[in-house]
C-alpha atoms as a PDB file:
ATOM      1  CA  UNK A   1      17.398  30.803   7.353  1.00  0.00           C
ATOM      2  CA  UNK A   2      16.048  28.542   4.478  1.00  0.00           C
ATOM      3  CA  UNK A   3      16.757  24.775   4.727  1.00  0.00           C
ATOM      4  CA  UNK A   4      17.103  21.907   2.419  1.00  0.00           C
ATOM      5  CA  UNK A   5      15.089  19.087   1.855  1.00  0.00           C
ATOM      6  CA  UNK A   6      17.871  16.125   1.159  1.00  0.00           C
ATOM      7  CA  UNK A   7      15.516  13.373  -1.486  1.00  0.00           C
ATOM      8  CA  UNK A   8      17.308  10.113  -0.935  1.00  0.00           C
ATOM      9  CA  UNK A   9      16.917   6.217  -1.663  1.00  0.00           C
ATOM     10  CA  UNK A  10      15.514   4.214   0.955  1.00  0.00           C
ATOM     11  CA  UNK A  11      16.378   0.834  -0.087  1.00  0.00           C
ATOM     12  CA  UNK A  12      13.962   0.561  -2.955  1.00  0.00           C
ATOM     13  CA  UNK A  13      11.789   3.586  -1.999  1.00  0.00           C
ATOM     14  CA  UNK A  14      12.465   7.096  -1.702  1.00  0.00           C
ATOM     15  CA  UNK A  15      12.223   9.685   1.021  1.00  0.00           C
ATOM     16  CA  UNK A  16      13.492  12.863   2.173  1.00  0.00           C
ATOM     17  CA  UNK A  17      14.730  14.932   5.156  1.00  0.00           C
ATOM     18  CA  UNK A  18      14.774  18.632   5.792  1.00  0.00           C
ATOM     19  CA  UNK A  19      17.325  20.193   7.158  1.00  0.00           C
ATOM     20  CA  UNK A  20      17.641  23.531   8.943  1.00  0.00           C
ATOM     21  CA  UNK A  21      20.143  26.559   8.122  1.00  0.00           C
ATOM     22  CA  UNK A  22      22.431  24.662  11.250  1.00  0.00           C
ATOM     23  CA  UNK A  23      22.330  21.369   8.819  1.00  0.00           C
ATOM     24  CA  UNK A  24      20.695  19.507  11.498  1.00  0.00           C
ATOM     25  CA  UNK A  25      17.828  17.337  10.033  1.00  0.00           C
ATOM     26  CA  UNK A  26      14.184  18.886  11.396  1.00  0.00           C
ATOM     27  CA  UNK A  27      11.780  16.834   9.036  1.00  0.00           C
ATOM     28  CA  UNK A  28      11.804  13.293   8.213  1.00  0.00           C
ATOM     29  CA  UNK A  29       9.186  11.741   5.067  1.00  0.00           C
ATOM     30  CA  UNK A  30       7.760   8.368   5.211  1.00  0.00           C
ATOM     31  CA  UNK A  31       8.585   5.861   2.360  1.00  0.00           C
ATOM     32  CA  UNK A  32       7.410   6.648  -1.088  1.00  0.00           C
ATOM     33  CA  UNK A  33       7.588   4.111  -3.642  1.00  0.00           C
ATOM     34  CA  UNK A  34       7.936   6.481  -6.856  1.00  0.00           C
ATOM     35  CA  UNK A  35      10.547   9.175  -6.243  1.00  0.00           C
ATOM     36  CA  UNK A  36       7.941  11.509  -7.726  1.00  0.00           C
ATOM     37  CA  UNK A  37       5.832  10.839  -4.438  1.00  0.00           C
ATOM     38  CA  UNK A  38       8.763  12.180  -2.624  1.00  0.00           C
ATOM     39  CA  UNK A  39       8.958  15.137  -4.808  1.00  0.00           C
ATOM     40  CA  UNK A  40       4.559  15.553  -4.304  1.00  0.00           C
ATOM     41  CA  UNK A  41       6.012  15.125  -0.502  1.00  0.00           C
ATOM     42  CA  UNK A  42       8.453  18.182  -0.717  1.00  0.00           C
ATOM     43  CA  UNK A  43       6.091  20.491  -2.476  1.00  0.00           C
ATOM     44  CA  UNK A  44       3.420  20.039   0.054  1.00  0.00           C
ATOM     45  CA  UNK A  45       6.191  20.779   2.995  1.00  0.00           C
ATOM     46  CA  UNK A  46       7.108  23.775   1.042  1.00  0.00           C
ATOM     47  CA  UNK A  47       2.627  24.689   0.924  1.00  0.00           C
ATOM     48  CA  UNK A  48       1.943  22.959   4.329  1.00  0.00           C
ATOM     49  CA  UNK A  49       4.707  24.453   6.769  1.00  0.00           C
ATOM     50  CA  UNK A  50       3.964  27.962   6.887  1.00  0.00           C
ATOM     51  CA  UNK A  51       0.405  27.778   8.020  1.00  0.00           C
ATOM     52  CA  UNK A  52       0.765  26.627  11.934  1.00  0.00           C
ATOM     53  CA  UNK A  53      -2.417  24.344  12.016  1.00  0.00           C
ATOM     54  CA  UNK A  54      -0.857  22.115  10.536  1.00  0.00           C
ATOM     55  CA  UNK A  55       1.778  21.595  12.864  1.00  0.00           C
ATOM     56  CA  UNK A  56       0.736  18.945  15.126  1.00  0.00           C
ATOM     57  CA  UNK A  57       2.179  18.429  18.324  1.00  0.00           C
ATOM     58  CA  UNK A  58       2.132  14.309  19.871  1.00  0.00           C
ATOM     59  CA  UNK A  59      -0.197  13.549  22.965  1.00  0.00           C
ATOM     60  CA  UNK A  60       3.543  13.259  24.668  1.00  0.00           C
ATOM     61  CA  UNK A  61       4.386  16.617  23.626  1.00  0.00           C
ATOM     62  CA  UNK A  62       7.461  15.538  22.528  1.00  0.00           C
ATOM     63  CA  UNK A  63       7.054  14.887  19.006  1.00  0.00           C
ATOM     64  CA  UNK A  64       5.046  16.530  15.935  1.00  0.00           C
ATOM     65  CA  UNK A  65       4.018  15.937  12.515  1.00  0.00           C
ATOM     66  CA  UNK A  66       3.258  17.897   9.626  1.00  0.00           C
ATOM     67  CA  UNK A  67      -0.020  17.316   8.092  1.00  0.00           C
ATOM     68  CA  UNK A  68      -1.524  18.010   4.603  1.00  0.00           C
ATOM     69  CA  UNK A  69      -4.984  19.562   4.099  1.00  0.00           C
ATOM     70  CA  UNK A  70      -6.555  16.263   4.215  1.00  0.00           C
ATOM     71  CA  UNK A  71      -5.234  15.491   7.508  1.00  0.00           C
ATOM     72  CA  UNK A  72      -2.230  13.107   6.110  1.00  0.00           C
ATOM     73  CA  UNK A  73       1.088  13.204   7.760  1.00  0.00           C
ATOM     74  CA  UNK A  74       4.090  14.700   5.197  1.00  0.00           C
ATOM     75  CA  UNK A  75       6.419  14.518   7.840  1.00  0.00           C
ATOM     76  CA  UNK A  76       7.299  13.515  11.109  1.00  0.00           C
ATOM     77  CA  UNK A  77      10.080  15.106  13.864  1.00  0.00           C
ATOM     78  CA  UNK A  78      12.457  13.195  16.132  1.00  0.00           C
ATOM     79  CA  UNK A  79      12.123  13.134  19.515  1.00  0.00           C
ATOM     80  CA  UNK A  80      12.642  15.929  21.737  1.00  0.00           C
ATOM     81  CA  UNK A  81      13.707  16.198  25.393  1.00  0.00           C
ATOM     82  CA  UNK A  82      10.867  18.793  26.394  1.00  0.00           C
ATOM     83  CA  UNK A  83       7.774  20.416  24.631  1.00  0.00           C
ATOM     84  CA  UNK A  84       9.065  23.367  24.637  1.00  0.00           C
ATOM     85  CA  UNK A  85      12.073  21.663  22.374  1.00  0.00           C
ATOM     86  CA  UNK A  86       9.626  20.236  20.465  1.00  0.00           C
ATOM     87  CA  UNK A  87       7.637  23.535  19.613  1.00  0.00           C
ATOM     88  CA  UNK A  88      11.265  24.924  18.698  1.00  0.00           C
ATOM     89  CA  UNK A  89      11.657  21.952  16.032  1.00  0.00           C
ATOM     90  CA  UNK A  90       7.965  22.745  14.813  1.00  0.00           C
ATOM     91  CA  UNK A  91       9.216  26.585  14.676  1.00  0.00           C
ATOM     92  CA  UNK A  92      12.380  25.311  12.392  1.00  0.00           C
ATOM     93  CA  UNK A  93      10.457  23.914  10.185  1.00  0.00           C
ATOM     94  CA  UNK A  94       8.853  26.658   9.577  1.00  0.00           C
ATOM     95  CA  UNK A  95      12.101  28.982   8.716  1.00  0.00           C
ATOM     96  CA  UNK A  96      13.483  26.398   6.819  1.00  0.00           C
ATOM     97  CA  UNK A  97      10.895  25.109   4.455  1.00  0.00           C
ATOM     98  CA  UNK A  98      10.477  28.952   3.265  1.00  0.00           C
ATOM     99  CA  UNK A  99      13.016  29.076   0.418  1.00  0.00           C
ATOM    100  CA  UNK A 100      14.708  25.787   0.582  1.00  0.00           C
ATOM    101  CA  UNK A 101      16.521  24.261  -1.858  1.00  0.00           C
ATOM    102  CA  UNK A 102      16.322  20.863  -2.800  1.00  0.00           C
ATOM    103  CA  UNK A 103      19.504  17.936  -3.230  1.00  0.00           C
ATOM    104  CA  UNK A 104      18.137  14.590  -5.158  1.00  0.00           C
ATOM    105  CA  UNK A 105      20.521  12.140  -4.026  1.00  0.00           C
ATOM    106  CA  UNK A 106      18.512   9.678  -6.235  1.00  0.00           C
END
């Protein structure tokens, strides 16, 4: 089910979460400093996600990141109780960067 990426304020920076079908947020940016670096951010979730490689799991196996071509992290997970949890999160994001939509809350 596609998600949502949710582009927000972050006191004076921008960021944005994605959310899954469920509404439950599976993708979190760092800060950006020009909202159109959070929009650069979405648009390389939406080209980044589908391709597994760049899905990294944490040494604690607990976490992951998404990465960009050149290695830098788009976006980071929360933490999970188990691995296996974890690789379900990485799996969301997956599903629900395909087709999501996008809600400036700018």
């Amino acid at each position: 089910m596609a998600g949502k990426f949710v582009v927000k304020r972050s006191g004076d920076q921008f960021m944005f979460n994605l959310h899954a079908g469920n509404s439950q947020i599976v993708l979190t940016s760092e800060r950006y400093t020009a909202k159109a670096g959070a929009m650069n951010g979405v648009e390389s979730v939406q080209t980044n996600a589908a391709d597994s490689i760049r899905l990294v799991l944490s040494d604690s196996g607990l976490r992951f990141s998404l990465t960009a071509r050149n290695g830098q992290v788009i976006g980071t997970s929360e933490t999970y109780s188990s691995e296996s949890a974890a690789r379900a999160g990485m799996e969301a994001v997956t599903r629900a960067a395909e087709g999501a939509t996008v809600d400036d809350q700018t």
